[in-house]
N, C-alpha and C. Protein backbone atom coordinates (compact mmCIF):
# COMPACT_ATOMS: atom_id res chain seq x y z
N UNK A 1 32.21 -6.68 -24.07
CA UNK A 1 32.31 -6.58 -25.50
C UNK A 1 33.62 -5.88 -25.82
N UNK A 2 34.13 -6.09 -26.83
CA UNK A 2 35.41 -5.42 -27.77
C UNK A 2 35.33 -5.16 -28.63
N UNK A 3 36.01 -3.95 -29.03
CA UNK A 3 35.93 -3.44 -30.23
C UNK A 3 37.69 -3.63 -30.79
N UNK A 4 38.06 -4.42 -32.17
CA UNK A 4 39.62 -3.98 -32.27
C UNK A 4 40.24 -4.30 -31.07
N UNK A 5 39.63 -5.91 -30.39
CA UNK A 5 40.65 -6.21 -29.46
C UNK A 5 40.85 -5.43 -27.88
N UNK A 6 39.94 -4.19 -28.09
CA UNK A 6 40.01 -3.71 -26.41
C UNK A 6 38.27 -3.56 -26.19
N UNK A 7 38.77 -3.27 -25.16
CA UNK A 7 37.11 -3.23 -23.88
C UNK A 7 36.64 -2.15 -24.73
N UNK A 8 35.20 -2.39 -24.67
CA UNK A 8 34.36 -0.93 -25.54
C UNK A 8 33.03 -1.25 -24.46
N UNK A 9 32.72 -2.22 -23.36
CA UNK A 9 31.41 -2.53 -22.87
C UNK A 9 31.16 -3.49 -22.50
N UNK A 10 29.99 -3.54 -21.60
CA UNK A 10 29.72 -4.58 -21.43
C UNK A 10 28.18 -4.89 -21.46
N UNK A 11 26.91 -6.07 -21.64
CA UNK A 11 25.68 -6.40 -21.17
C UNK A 11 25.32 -6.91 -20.57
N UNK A 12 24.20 -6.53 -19.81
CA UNK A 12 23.88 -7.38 -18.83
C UNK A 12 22.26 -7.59 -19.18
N UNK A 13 21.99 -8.85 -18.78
CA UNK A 13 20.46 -9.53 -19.26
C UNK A 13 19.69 -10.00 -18.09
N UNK A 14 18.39 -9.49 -17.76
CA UNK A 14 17.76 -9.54 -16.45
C UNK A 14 16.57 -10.56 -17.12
N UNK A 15 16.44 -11.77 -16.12
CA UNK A 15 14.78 -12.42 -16.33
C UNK A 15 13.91 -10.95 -16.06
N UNK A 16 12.62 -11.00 -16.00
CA UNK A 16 11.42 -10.48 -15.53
C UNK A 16 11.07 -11.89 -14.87
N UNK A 17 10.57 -11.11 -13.31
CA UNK A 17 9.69 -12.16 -12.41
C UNK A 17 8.49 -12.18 -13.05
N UNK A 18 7.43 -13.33 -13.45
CA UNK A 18 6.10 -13.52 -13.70
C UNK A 18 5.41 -12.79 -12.78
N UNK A 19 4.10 -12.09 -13.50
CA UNK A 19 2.92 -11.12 -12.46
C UNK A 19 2.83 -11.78 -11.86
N UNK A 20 2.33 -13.35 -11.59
CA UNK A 20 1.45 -13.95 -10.63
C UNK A 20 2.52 -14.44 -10.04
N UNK A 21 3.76 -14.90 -9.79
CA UNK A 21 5.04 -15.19 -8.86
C UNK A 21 4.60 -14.87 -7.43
N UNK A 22 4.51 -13.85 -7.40
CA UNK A 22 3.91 -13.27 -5.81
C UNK A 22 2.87 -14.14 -5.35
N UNK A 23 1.65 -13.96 -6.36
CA UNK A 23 0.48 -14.48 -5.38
C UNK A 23 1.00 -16.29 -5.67
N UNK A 24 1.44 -17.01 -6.16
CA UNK A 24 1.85 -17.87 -6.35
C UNK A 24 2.27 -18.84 -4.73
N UNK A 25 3.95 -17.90 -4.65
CA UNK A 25 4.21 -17.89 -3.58
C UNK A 25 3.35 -17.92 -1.62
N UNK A 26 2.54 -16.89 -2.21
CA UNK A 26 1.40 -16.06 -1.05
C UNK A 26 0.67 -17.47 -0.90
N UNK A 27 0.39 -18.45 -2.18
CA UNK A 27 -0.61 -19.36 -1.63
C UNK A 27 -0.44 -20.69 -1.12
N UNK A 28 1.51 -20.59 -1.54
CA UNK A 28 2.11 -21.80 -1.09
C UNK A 28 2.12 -21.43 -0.06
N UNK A 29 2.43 -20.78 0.66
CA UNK A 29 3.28 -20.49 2.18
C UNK A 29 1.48 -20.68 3.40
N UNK A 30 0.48 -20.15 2.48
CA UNK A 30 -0.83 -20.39 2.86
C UNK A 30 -1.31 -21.66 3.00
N UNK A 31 -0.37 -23.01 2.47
CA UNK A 31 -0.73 -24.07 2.82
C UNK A 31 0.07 -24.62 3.60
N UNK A 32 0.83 -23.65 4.23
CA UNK A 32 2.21 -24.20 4.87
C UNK A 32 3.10 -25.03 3.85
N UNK A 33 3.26 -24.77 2.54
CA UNK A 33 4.41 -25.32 2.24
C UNK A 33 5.66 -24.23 2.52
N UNK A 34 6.75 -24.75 2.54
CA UNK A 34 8.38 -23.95 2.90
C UNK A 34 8.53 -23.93 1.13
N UNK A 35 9.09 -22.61 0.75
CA UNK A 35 9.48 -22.05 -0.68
C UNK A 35 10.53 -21.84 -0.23
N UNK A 36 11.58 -21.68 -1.18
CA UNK A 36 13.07 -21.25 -1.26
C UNK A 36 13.32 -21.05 -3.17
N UNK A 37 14.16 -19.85 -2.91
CA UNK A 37 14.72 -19.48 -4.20
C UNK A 37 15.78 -20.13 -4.37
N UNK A 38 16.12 -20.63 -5.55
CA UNK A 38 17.54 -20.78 -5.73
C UNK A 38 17.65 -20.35 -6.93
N UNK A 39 19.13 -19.65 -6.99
CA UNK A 39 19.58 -18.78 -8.78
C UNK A 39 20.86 -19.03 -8.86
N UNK A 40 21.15 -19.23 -9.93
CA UNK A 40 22.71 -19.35 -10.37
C UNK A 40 23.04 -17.39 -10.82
N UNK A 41 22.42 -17.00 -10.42
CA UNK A 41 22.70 -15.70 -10.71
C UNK A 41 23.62 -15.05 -9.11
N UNK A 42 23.98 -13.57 -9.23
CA UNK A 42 24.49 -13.56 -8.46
C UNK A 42 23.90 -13.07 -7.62
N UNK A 43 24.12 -13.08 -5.82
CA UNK A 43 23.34 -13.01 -4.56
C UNK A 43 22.92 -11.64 -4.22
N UNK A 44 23.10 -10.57 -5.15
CA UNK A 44 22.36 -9.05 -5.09
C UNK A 44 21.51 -9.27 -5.95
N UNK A 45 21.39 -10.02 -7.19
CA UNK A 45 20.29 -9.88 -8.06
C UNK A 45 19.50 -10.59 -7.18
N UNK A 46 19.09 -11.90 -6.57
CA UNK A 46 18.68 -12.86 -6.08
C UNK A 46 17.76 -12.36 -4.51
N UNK A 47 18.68 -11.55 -4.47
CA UNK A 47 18.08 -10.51 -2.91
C UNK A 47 16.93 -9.47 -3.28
N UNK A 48 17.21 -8.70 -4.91
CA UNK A 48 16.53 -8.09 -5.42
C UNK A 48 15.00 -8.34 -5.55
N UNK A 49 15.02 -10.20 -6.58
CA UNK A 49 13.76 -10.86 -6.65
C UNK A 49 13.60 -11.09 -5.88
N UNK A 50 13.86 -11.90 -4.30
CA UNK A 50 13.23 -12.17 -3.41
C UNK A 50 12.36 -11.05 -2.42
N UNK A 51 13.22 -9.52 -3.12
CA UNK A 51 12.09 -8.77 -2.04
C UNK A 51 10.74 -9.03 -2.88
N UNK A 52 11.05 -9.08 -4.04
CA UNK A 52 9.62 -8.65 -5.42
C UNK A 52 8.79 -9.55 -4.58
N UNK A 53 9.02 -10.75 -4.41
CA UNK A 53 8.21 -11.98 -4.19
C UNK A 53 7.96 -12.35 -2.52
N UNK A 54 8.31 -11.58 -1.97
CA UNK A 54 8.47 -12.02 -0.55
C UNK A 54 8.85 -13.22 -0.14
N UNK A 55 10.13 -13.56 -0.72
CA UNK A 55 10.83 -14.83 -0.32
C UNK A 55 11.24 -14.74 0.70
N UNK A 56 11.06 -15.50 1.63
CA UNK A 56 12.09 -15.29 3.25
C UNK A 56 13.52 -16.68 2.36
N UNK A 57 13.34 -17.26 1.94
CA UNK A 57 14.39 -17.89 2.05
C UNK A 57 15.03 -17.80 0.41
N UNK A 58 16.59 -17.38 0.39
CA UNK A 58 16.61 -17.23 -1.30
C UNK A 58 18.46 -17.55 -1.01
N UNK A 59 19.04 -18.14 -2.03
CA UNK A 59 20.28 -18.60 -1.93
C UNK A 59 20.68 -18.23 -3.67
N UNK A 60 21.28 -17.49 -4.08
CA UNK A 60 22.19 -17.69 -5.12
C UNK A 60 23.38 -17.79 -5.17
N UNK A 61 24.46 -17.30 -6.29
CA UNK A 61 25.40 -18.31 -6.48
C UNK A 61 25.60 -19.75 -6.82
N UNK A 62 24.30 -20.56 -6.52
CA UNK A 62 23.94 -22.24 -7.07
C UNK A 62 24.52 -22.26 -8.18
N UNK A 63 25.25 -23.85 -8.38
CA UNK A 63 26.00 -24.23 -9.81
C UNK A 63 24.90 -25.42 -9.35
N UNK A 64 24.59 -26.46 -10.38
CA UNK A 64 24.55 -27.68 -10.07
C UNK A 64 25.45 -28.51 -10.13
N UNK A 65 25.90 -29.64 -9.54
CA UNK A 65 26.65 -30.41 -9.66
C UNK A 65 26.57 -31.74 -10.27
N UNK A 66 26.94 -31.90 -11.00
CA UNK A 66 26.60 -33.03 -12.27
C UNK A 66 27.33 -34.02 -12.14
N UNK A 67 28.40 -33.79 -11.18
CA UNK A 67 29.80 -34.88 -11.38
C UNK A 67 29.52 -36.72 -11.43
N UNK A 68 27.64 -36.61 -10.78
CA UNK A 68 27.34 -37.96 -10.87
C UNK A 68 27.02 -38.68 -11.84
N UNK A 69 26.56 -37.99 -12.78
CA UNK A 69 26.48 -38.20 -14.39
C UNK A 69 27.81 -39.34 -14.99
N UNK A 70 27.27 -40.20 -15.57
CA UNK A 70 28.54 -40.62 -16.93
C UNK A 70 28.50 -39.85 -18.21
């Protein structure tokens, strides 16, 4: 943010993980399905939620790539 053209701050905006995310997870992995995170956020926030949730597998930084689109 700026105030008069110079730096005065900045914000930052966090999702909240859903309560049930965890057991969610807990019941996929219980049927043997493979979960993976993916976030366009950056790879410390992403490390953060995956402890919440016990993700073994979590990748951020993701853009999608659209270039196939007309």
């Amino acid at each position: 943010m700026a105030i008069d053209q110079k730096f005065a701050g900045y914000v930052t905006i966090a999702n909240e993980i859903k309560a049930d995310a965890k057991q969610a997870i807990t019941d996929l992995h219980a049927l043997n399905i493979k979960t993976m995170m993916l976030s366009g956020d950056k790879q410390s926030v992403v490390n953060k939620d995956g402890s919440i949730t016990y993700h073994p597998d979590e990748q951020g930084n993701t853009i999608p790539d659209f270039s196939h689109r007309n």
